[in-house]
N, C-alpha and C. Protein backbone atom coordinates (compact mmCIF):
# COMPACT_ATOMS: atom_id res chain seq x y z
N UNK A 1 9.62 15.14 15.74
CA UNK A 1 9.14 13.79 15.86
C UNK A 1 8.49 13.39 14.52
N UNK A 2 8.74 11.90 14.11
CA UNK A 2 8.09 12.01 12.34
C UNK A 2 7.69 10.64 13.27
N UNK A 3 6.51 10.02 12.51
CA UNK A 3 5.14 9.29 12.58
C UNK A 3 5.38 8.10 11.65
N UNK A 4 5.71 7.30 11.53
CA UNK A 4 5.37 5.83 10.68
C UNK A 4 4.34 5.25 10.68
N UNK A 5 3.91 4.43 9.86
CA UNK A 5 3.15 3.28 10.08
C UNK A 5 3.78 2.46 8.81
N UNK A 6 4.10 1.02 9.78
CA UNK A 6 4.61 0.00 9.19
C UNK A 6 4.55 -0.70 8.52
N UNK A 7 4.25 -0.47 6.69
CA UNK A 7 3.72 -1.29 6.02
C UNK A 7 3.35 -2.80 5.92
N UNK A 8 4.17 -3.26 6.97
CA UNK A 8 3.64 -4.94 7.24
C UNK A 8 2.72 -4.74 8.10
N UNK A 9 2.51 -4.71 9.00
CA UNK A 9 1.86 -4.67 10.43
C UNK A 9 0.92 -3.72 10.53
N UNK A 10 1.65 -2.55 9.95
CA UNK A 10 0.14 -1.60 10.00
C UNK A 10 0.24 -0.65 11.70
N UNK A 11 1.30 -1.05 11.98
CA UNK A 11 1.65 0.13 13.69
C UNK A 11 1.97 1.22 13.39
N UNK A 12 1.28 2.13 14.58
CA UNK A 12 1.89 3.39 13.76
C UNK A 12 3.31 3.65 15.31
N UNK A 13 4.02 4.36 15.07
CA UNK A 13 5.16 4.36 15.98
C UNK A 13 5.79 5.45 15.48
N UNK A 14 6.88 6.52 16.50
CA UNK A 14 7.20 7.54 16.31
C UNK A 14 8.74 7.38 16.49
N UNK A 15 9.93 7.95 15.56
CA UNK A 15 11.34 8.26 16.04
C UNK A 15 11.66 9.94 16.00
N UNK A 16 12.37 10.58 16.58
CA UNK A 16 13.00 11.43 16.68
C UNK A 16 13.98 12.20 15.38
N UNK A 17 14.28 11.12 15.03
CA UNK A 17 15.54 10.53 13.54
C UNK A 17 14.34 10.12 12.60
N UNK A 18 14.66 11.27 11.42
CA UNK A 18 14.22 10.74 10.20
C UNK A 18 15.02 11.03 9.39
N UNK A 19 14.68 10.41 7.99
CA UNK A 19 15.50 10.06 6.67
C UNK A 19 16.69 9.08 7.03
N UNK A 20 16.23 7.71 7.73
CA UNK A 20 17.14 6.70 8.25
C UNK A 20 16.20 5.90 7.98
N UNK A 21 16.95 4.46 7.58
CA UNK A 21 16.20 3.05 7.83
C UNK A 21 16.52 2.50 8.85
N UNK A 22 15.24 1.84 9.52
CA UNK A 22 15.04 1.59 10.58
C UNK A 22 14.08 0.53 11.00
N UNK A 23 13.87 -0.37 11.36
CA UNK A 23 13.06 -1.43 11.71
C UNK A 23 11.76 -1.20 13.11
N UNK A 24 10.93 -1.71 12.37
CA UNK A 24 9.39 -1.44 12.93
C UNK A 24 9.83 -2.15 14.50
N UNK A 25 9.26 -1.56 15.72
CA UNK A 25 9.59 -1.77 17.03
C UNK A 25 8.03 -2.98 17.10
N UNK A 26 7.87 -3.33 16.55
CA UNK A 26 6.71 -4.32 16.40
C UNK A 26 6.86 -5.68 16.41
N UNK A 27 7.34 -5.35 14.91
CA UNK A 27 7.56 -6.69 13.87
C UNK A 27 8.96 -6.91 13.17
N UNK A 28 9.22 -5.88 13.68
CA UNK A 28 10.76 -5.83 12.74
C UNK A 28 11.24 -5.88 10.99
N UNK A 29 10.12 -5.45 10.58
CA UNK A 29 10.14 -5.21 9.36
C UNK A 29 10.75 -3.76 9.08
N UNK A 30 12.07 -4.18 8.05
CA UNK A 30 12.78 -2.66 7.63
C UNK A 30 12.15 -1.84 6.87
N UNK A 31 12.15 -1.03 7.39
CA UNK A 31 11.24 0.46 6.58
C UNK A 31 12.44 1.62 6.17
N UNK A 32 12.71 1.26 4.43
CA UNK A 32 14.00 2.10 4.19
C UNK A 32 13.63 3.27 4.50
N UNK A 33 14.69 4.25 3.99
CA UNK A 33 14.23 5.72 3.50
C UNK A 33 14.14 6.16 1.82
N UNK A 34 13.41 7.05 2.00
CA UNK A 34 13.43 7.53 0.28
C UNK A 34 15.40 7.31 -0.45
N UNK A 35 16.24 7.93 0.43
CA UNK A 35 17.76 7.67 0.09
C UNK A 35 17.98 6.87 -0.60
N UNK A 36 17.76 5.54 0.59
CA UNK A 36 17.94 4.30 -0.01
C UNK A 36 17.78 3.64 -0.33
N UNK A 37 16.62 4.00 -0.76
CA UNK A 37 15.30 2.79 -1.74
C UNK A 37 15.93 3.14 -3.13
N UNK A 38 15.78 2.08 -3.75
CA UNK A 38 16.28 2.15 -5.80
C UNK A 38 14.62 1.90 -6.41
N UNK A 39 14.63 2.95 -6.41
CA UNK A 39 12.82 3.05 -6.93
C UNK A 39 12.80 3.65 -8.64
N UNK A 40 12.68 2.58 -9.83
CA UNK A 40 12.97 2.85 -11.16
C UNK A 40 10.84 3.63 -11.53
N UNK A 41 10.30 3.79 -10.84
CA UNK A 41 9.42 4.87 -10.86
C UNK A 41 9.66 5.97 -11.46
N UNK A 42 8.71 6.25 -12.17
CA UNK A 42 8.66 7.60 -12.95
C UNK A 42 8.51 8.81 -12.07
N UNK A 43 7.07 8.36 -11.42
CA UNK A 43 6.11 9.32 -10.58
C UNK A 43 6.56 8.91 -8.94
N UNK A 44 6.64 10.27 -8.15
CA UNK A 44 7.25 9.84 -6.65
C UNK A 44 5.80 9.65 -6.01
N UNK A 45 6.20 8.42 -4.89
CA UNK A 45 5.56 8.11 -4.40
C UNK A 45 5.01 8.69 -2.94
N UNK A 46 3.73 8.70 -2.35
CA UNK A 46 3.83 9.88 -1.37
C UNK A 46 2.96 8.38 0.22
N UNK A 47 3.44 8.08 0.88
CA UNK A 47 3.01 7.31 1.97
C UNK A 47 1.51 7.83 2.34
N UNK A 48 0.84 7.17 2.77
CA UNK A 48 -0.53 7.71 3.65
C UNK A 48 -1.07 6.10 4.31
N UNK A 49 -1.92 6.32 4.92
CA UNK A 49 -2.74 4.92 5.42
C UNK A 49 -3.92 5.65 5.85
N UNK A 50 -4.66 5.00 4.48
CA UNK A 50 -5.88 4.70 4.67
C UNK A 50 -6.65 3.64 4.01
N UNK A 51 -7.41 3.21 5.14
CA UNK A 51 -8.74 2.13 4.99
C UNK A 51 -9.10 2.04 3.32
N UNK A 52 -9.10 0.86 2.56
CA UNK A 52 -9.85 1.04 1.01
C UNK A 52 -10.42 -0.37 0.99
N UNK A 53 -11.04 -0.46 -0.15
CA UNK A 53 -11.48 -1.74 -0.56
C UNK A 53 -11.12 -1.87 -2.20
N UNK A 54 -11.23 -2.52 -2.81
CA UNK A 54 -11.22 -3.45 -3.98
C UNK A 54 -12.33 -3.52 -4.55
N UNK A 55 -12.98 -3.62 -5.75
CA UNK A 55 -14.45 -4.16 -6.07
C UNK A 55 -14.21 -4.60 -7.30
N UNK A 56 -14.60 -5.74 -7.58
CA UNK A 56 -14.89 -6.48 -8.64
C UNK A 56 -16.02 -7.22 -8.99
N UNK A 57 -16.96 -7.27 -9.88
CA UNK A 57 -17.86 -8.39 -10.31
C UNK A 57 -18.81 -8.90 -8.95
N UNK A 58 -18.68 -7.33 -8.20
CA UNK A 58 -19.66 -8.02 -6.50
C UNK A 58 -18.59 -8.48 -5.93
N UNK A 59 -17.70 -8.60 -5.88
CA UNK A 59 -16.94 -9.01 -4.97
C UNK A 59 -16.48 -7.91 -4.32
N UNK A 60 -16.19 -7.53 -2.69
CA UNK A 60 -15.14 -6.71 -2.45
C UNK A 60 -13.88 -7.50 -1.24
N UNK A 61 -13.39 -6.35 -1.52
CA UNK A 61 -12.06 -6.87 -0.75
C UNK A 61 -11.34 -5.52 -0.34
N UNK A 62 -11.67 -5.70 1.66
CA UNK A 62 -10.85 -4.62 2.36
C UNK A 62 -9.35 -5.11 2.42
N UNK A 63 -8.77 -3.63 2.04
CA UNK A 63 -7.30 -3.06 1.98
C UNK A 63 -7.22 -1.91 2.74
N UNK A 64 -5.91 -2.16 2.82
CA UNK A 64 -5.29 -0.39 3.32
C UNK A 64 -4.36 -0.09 2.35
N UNK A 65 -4.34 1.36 1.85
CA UNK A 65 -3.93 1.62 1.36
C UNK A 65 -2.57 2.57 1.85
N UNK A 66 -1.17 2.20 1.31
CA UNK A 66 -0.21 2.53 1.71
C UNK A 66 1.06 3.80 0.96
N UNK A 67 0.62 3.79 -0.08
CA UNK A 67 1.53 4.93 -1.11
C UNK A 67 0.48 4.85 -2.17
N UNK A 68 1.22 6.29 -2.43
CA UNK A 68 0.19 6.63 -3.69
C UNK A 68 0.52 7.64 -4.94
N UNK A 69 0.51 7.55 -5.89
CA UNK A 69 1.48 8.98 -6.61
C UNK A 69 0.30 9.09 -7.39
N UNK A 70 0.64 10.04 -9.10
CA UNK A 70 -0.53 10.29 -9.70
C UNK A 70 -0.44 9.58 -10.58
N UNK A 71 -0.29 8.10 -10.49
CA UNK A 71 -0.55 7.06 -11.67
C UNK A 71 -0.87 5.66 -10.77
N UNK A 72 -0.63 5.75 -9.41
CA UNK A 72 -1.29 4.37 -8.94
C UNK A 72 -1.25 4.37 -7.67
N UNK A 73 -1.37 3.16 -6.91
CA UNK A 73 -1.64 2.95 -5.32
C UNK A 73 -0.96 1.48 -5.26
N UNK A 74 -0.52 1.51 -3.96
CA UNK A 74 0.30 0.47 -3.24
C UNK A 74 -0.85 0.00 -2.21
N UNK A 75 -1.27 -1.16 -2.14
CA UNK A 75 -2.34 -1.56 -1.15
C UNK A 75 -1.92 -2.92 -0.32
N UNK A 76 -2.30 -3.09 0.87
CA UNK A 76 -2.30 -4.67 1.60
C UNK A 76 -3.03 -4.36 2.10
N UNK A 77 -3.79 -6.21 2.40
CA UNK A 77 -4.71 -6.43 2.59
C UNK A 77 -4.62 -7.93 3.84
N UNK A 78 -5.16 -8.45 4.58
CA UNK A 78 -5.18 -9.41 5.31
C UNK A 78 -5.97 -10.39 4.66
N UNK A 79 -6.69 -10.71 3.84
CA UNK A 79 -7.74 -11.01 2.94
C UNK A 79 -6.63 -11.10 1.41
N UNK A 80 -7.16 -12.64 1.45
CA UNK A 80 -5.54 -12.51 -0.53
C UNK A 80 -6.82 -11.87 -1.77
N UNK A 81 -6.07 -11.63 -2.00
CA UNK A 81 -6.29 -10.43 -3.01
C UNK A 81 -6.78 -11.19 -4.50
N UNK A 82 -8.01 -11.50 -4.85
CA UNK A 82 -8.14 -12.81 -5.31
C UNK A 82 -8.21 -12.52 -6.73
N UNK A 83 -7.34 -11.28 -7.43
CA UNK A 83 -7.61 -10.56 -8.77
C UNK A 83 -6.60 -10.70 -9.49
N UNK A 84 -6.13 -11.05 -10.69
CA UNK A 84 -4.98 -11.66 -11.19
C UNK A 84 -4.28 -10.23 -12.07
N UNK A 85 -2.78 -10.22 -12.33
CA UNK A 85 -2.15 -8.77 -13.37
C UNK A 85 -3.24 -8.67 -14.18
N UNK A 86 -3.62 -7.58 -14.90
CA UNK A 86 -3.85 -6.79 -15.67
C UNK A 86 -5.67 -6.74 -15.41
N UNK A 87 -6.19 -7.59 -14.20
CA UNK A 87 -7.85 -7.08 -13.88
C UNK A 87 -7.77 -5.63 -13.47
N UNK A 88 -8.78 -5.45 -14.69
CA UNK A 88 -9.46 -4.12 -13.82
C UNK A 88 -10.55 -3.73 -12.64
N UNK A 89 -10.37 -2.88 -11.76
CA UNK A 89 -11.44 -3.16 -10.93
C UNK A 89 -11.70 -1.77 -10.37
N UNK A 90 -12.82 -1.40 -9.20
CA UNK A 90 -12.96 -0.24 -8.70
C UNK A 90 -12.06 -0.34 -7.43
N UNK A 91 -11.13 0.92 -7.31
CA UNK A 91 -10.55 1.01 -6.05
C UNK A 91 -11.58 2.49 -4.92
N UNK A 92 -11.93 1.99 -3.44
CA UNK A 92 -12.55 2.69 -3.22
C UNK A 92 -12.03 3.03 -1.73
N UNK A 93 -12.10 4.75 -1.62
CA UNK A 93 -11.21 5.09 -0.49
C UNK A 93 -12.41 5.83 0.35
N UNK A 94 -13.47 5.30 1.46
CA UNK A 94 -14.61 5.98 1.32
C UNK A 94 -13.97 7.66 2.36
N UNK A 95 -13.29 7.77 3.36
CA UNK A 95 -13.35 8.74 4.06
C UNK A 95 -12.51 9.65 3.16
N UNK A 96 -12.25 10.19 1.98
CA UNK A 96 -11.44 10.49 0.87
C UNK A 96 -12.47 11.06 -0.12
N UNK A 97 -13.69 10.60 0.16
CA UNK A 97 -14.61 10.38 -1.54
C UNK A 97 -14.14 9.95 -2.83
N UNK A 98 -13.19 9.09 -2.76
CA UNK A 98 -12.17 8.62 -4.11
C UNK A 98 -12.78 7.47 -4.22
N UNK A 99 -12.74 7.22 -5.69
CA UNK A 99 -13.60 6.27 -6.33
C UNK A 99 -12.44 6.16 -7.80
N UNK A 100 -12.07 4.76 -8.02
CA UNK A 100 -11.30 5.02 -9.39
C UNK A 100 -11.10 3.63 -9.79
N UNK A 101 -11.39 4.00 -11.39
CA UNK A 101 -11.04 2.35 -12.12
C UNK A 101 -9.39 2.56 -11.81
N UNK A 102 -8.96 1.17 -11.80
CA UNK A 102 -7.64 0.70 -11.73
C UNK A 102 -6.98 -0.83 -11.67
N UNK A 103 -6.26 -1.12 -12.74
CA UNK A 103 -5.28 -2.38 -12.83
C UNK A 103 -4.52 -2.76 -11.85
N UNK A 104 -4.74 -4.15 -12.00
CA UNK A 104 -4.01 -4.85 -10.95
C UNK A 104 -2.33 -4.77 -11.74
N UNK A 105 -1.27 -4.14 -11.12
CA UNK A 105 -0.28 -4.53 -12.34
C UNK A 105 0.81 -5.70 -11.21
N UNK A 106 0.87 -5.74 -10.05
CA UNK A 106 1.04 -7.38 -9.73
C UNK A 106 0.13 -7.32 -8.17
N UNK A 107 0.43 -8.21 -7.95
CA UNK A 107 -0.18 -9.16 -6.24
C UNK A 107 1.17 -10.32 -6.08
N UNK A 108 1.04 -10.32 -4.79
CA UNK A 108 1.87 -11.29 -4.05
C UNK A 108 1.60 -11.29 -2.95
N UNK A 109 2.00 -12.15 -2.17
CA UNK A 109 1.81 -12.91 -0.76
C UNK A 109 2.89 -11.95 -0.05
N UNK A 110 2.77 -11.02 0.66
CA UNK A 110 4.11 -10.63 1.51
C UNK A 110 4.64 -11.13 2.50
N UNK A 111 3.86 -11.71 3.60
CA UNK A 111 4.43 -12.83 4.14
C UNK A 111 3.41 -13.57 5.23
N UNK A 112 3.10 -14.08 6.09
CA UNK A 112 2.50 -15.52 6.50
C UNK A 112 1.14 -14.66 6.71
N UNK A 113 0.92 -13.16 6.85
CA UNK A 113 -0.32 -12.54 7.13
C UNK A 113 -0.77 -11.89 6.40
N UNK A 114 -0.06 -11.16 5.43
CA UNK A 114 -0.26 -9.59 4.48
C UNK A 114 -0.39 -10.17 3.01
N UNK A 115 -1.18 -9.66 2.37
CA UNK A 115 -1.13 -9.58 0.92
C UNK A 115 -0.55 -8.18 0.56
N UNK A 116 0.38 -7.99 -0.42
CA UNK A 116 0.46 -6.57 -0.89
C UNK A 116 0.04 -6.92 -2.65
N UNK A 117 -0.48 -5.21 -2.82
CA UNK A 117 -0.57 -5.16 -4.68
C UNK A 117 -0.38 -4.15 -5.16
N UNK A 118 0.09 -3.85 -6.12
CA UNK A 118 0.39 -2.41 -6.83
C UNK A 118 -0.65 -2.61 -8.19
N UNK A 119 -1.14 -1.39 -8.22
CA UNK A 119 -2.37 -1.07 -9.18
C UNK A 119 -1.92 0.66 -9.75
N UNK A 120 -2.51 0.41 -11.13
CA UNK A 120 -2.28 1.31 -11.62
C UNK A 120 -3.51 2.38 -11.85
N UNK A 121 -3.70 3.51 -12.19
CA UNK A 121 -5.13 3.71 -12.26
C UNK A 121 -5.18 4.26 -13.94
N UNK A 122 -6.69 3.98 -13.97
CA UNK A 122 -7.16 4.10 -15.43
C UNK A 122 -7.97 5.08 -16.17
C-alpha cells in the first residue's frame, strides 16, 4: 500500500499501484510519477508534508511544505504568498527544528485556493 498526499488539496489517500499517475480521489488533481515527470533538476526531489511558515520583515506566512532536495523546498500555502523572485526570507519547519535562509525563485497562483512557490536555500 503507498500513501499520497495531494499536492493541491493536501488529502492524504492510499492505492495499492504505485509508480503510476493517477488522479487525487478528492479533487482530481493528477499526481504524475517520478517516470513521467520531465524534471530538468539537478538535485532529486524527495515528497514529505509538513506544516512550515515563511518569515519576512515580521511578517509570517503558514505553508506546507511539499518536496524537498538539498538545494530547496516546494511549498503551498492557502494564504498568497506576498514575497516577490529573488526575496530572501526565513523558511521555518517547527516539528523538524529546521530553520533556513532561502529565495523565493518563483510564486504563482495554482488555482482558485492554493498558492504554490519554489525557494531555493541559502
Amino acid at each position: 500500500m503507498t500513501t499520497y498526499i495531494c499536492p493541491r488539496c493536501l488529502s492524504k489517500f492510499f492505492t495499492a499501484i504505485a509508480g503510476i499517475d493517477l488522479n487525487c480521489p478528492f479533487c482530481g488533481f493528477l499526481i504524475q510519477s517520478e517516470e513521467s515527470r520531465s524534471d530538468n533538476r539537478l538535485e532529486t526531489r524527495h515528497r514529505i508534508s509538513k506544516d512550515c511558515y515563511l518569515m519576512k520583515g515580521g511578517r509570517k506566512v503558514p505553508a506546507h511544505a511539499v518536496d524537498i532536495s538539498n538545494n530547496g523546498i516546494g511549498v503551498v500555502s492557502e494564504d498568497t504568498i506576498p514575497f516577490d523572485a529573488n526575496d530572501e526570507l526565513d523558511l521555518v519547519i517547527e516539528d523538524m527544528w529546521f530553520n533556513s535562509s532561502a529565495q523565493i525563485i518563483w510564486s504563482r497562483k495554482h488555482d482558485a485556493y492554493m498558492f504554490k512557490a519554489g525557494l531555493r536555500f541559502c
